[in-house]
PDB file of N, CA and C in Angstrom:
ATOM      1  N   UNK A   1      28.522  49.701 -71.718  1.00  0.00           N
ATOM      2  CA  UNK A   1      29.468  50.768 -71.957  1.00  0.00           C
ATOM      3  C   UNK A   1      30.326  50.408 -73.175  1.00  0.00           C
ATOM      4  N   UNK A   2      30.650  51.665 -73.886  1.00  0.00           N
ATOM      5  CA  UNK A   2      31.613  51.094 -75.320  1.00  0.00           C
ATOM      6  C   UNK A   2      32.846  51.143 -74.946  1.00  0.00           C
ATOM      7  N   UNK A   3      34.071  50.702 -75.851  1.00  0.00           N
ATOM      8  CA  UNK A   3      34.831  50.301 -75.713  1.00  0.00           C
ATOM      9  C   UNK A   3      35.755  51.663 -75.732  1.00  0.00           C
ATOM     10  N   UNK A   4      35.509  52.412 -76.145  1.00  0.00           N
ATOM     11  CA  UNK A   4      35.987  53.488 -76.010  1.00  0.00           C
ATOM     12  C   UNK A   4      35.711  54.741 -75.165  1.00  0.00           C
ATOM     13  N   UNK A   5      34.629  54.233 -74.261  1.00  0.00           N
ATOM     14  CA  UNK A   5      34.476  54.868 -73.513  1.00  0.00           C
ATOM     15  C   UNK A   5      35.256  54.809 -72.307  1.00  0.00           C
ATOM     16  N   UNK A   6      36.035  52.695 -71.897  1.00  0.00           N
ATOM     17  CA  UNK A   6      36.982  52.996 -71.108  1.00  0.00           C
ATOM     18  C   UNK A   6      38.488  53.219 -71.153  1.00  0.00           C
ATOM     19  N   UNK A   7      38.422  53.930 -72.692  1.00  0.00           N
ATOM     20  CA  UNK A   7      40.141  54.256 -72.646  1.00  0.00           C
ATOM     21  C   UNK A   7      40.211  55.709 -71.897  1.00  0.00           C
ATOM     22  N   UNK A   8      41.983  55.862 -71.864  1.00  0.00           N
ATOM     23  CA  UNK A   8      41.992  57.140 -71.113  1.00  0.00           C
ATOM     24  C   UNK A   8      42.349  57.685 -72.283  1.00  0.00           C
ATOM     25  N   UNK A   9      42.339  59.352 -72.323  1.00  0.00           N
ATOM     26  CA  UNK A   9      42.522  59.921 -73.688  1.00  0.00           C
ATOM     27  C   UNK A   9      44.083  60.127 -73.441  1.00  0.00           C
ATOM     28  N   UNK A  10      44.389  59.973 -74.580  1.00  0.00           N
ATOM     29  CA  UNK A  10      45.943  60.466 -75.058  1.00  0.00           C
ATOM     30  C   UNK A  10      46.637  61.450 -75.345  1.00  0.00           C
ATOM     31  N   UNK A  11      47.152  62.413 -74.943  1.00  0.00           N
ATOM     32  CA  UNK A  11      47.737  63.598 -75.090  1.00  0.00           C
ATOM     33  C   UNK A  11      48.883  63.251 -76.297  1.00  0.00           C
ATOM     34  N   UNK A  12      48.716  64.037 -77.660  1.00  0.00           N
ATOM     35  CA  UNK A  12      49.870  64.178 -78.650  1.00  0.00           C
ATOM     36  C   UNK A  12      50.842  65.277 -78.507  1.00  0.00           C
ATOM     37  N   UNK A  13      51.590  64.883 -78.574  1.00  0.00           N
ATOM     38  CA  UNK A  13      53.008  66.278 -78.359  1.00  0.00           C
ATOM     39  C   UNK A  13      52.508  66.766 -79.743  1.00  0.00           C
ATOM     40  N   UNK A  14      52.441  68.263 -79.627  1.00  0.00           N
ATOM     41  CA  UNK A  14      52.354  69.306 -80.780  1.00  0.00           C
ATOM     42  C   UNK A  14      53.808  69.858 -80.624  1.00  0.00           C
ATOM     43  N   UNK A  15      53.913  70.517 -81.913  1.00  0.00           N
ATOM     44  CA  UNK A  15      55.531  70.619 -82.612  1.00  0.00           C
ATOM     45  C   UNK A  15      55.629  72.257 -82.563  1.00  0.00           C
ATOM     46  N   UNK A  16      56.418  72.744 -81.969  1.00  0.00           N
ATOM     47  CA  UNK A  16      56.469  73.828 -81.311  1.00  0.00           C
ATOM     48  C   UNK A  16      57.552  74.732 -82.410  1.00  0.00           C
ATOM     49  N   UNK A  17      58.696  74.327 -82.804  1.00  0.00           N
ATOM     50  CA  UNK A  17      59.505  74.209 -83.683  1.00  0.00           C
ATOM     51  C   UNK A  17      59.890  73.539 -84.679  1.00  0.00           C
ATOM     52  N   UNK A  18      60.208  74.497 -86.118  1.00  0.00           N
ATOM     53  CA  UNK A  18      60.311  73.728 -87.675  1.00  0.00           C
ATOM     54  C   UNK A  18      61.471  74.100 -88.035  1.00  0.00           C
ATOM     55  N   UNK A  19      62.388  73.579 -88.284  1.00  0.00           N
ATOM     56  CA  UNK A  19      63.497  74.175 -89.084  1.00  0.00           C
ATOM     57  C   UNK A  19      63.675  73.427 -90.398  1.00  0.00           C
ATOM     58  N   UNK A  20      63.905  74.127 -91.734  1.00  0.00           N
ATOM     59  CA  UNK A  20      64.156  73.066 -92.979  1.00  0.00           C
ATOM     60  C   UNK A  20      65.358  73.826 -93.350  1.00  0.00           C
ATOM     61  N   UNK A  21      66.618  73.408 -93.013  1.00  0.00           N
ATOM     62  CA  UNK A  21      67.746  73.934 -93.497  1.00  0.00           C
ATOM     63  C   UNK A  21      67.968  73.902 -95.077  1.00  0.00           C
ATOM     64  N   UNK A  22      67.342  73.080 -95.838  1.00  0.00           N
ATOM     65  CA  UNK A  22      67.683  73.434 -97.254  1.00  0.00           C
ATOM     66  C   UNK A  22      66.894  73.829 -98.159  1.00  0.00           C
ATOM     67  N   UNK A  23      65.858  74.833 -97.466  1.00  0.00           N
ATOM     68  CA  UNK A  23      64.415  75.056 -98.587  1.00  0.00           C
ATOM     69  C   UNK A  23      64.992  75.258 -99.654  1.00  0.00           C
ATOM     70  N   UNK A  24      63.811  74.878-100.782  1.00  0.00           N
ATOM     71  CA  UNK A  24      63.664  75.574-102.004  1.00  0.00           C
ATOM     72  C   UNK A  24      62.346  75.428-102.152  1.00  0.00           C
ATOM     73  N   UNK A  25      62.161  77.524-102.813  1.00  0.00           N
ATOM     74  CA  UNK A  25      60.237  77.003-102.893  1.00  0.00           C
ATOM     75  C   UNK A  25      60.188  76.531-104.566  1.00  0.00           C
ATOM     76  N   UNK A  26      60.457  75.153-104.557  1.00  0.00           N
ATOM     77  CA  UNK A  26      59.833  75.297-105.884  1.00  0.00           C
ATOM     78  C   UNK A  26      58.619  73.767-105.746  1.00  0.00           C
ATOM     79  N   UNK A  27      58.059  73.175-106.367  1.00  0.00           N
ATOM     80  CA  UNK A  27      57.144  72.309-106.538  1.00  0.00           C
ATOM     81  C   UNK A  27      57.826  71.272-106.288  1.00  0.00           C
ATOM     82  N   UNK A  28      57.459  70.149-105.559  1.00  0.00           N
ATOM     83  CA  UNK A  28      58.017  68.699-105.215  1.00  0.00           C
ATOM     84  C   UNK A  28      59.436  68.238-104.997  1.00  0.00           C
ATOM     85  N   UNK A  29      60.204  69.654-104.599  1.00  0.00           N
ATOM     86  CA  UNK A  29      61.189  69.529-103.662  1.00  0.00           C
ATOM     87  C   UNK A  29      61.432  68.663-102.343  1.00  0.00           C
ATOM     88  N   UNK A  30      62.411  67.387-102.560  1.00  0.00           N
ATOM     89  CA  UNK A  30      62.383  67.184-101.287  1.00  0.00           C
ATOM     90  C   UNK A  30      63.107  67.368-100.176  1.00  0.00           C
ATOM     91  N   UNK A  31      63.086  67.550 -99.312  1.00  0.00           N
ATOM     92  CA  UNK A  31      63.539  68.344 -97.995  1.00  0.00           C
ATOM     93  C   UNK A  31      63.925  67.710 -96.540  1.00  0.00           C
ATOM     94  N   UNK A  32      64.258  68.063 -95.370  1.00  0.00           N
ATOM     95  CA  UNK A  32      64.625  67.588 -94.271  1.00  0.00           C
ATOM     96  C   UNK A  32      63.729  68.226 -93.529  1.00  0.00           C
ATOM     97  N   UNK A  33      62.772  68.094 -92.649  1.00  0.00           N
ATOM     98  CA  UNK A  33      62.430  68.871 -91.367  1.00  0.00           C
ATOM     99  C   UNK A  33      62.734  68.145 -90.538  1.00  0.00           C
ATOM    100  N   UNK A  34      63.040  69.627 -90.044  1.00  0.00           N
ATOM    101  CA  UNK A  34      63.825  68.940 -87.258  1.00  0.00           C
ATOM    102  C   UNK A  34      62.636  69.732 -87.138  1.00  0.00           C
ATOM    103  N   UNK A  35      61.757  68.765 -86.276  1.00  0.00           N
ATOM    104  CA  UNK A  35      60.921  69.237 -85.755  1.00  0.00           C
ATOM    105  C   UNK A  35      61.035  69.197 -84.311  1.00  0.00           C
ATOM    106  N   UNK A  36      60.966  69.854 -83.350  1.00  0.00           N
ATOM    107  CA  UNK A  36      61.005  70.026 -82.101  1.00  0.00           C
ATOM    108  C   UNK A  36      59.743  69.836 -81.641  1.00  0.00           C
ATOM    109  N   UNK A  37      58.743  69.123 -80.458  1.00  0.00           N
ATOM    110  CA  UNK A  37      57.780  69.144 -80.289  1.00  0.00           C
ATOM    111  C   UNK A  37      57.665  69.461 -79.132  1.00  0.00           C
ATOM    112  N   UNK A  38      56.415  69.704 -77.982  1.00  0.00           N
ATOM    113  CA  UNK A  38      56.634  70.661 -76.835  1.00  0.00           C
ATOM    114  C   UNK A  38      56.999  69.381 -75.624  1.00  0.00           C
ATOM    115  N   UNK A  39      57.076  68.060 -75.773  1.00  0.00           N
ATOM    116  CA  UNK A  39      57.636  66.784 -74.784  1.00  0.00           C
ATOM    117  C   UNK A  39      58.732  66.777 -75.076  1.00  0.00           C
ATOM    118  N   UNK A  40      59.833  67.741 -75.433  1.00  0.00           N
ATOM    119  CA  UNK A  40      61.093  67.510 -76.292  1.00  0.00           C
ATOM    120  C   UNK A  40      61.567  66.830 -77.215  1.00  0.00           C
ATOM    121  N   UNK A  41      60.797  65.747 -77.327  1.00  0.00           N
ATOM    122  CA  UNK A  41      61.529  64.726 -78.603  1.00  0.00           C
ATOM    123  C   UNK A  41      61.805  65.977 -80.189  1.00  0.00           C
ATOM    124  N   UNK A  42      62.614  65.694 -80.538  1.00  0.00           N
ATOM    125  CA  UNK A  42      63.445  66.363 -81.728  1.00  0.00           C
ATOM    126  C   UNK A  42      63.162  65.290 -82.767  1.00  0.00           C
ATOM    127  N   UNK A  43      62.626  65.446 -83.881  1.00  0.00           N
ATOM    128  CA  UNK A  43      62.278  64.021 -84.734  1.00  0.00           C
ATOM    129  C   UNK A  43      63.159  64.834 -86.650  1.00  0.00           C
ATOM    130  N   UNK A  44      63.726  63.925 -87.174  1.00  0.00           N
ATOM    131  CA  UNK A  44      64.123  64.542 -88.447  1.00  0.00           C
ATOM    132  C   UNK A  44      62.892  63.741 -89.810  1.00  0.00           C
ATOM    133  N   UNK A  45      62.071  64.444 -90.209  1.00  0.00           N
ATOM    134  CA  UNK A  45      61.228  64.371 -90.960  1.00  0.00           C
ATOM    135  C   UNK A  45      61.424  64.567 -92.641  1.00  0.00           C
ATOM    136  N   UNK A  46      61.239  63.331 -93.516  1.00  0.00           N
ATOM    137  CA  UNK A  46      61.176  63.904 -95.115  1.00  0.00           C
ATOM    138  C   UNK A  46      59.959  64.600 -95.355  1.00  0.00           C
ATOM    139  N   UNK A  47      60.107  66.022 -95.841  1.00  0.00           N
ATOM    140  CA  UNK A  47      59.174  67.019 -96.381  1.00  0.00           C
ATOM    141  C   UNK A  47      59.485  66.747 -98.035  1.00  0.00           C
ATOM    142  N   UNK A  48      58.115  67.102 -98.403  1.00  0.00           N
ATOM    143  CA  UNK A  48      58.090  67.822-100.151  1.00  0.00           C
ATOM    144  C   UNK A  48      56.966  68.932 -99.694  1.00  0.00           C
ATOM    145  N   UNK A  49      57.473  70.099-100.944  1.00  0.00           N
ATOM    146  CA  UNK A  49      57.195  70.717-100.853  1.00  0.00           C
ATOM    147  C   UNK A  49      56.101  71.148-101.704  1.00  0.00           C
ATOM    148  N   UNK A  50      54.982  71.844-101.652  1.00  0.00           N
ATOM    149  CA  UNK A  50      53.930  72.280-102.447  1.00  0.00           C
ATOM    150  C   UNK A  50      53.193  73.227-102.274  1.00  0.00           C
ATOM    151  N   UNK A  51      53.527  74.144-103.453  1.00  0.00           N
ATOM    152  CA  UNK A  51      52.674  75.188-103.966  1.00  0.00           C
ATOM    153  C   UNK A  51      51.236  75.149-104.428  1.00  0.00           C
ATOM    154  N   UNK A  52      50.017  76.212-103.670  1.00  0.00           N
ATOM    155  CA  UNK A  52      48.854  76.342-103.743  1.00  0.00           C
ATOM    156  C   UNK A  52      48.710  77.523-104.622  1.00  0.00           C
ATOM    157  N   UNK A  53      48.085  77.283-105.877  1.00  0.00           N
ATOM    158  CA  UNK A  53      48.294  78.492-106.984  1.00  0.00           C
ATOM    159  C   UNK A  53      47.160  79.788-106.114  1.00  0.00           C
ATOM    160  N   UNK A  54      45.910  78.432-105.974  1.00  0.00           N
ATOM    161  CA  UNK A  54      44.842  79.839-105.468  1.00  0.00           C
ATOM    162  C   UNK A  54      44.827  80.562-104.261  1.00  0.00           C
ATOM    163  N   UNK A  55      45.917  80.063-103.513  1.00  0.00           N
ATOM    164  CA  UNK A  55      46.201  81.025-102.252  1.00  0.00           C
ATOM    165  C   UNK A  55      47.384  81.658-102.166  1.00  0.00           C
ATOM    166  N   UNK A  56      48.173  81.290-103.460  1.00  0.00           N
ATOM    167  CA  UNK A  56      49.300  81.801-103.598  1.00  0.00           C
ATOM    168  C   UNK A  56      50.240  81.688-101.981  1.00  0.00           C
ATOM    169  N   UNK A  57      49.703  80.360-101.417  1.00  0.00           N
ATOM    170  CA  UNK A  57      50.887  79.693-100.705  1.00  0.00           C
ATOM    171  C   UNK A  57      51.444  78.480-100.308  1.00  0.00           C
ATOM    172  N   UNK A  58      52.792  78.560 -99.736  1.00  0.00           N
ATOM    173  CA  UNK A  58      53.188  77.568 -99.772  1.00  0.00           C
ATOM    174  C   UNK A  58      53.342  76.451 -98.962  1.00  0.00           C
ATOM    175  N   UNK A  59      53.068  75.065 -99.306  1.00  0.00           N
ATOM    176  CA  UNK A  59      53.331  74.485 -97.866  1.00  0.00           C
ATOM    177  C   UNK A  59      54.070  72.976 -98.056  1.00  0.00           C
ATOM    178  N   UNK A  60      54.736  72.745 -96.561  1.00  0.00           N
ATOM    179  CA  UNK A  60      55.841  71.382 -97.004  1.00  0.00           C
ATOM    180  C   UNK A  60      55.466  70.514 -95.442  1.00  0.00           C
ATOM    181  N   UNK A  61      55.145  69.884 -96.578  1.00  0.00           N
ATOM    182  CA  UNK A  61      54.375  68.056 -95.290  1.00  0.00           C
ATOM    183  C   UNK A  61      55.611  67.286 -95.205  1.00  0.00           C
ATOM    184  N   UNK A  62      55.905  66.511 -93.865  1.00  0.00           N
ATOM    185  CA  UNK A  62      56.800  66.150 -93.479  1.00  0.00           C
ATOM    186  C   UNK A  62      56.231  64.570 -92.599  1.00  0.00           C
ATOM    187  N   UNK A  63      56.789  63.935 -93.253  1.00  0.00           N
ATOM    188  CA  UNK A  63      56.717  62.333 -92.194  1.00  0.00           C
ATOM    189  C   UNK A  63      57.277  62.033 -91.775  1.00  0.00           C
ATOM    190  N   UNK A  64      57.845  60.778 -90.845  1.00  0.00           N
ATOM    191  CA  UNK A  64      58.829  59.692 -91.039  1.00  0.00           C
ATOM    192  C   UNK A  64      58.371  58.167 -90.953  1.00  0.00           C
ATOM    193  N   UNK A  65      58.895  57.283 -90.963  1.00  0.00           N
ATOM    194  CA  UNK A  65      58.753  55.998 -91.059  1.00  0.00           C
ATOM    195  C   UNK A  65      58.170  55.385 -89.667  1.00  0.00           C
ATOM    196  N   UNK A  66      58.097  56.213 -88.805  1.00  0.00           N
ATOM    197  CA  UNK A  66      56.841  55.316 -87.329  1.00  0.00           C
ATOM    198  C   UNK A  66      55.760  56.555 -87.752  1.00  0.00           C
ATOM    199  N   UNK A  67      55.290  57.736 -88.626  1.00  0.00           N
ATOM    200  CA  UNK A  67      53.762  57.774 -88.855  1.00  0.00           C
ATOM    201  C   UNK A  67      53.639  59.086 -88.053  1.00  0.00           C
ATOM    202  N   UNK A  68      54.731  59.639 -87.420  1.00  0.00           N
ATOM    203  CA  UNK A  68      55.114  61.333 -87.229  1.00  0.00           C
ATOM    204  C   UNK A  68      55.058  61.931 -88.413  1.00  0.00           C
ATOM    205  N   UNK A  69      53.974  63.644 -87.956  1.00  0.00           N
ATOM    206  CA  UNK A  69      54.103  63.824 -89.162  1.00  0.00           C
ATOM    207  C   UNK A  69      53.861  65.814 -89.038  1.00  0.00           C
ATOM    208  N   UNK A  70      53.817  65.939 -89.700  1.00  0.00           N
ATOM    209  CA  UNK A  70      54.399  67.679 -89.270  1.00  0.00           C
ATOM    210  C   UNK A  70      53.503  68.521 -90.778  1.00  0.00           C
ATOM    211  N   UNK A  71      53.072  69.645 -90.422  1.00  0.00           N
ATOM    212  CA  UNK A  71      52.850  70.414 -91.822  1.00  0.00           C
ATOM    213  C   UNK A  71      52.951  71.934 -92.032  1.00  0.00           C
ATOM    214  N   UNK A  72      53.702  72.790 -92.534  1.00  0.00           N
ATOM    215  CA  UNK A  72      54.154  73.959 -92.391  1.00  0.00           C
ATOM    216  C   UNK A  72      53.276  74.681 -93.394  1.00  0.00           C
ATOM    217  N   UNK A  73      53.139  75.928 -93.276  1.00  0.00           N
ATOM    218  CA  UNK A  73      52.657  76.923 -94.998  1.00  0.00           C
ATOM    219  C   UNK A  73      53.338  78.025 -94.945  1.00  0.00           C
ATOM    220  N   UNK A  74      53.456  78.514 -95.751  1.00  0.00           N
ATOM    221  CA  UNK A  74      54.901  79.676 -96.127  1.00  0.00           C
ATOM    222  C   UNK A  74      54.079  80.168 -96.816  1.00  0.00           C
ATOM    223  N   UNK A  75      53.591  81.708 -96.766  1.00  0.00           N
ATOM    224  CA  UNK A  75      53.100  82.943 -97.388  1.00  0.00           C
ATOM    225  C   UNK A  75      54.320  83.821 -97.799  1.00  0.00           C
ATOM    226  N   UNK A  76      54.195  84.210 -99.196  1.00  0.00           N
ATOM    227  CA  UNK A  76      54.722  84.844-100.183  1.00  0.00           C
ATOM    228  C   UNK A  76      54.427  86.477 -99.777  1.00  0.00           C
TER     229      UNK A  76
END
């Protein structure tokens, strides 16, 4: 049997809520996201922000320093 066959699987909290109190849409803005996730933890995330010319939208990736990580897109 492999070794991964006797782990148990891991459930990830998905992020239910985004708030970025200081957007700006412009290119490599950097930003704050509170992300709310559905186990409650509330995590404050650095976003930059980035514009997709050929879909004409927008989107802002968010980390923090333990490897949480969040990604939004904003249509124009």
């Amino acid at each position: 049997m492999d070794w991964y066959k006797r782990r148990l699987p891991t459930v990830e909290a998905r992020p239910i809520e985004v708030k970025i109190p200081e957007l700006q849409l412009e290119e490599n803005f950097k930003c704050d996201m509170i992300v709310t996730y559905d186990d409650g933890n509330v995590l404050t995330l650095s976003g930059r922000v980035n514009q997709n010319d050929v879909k004409k939208t927008w989107a802002i990736h968010g980390i923090d320093h333990q490897g949480n990580q969040c990604m939004v897109d904003i249509e124009e």
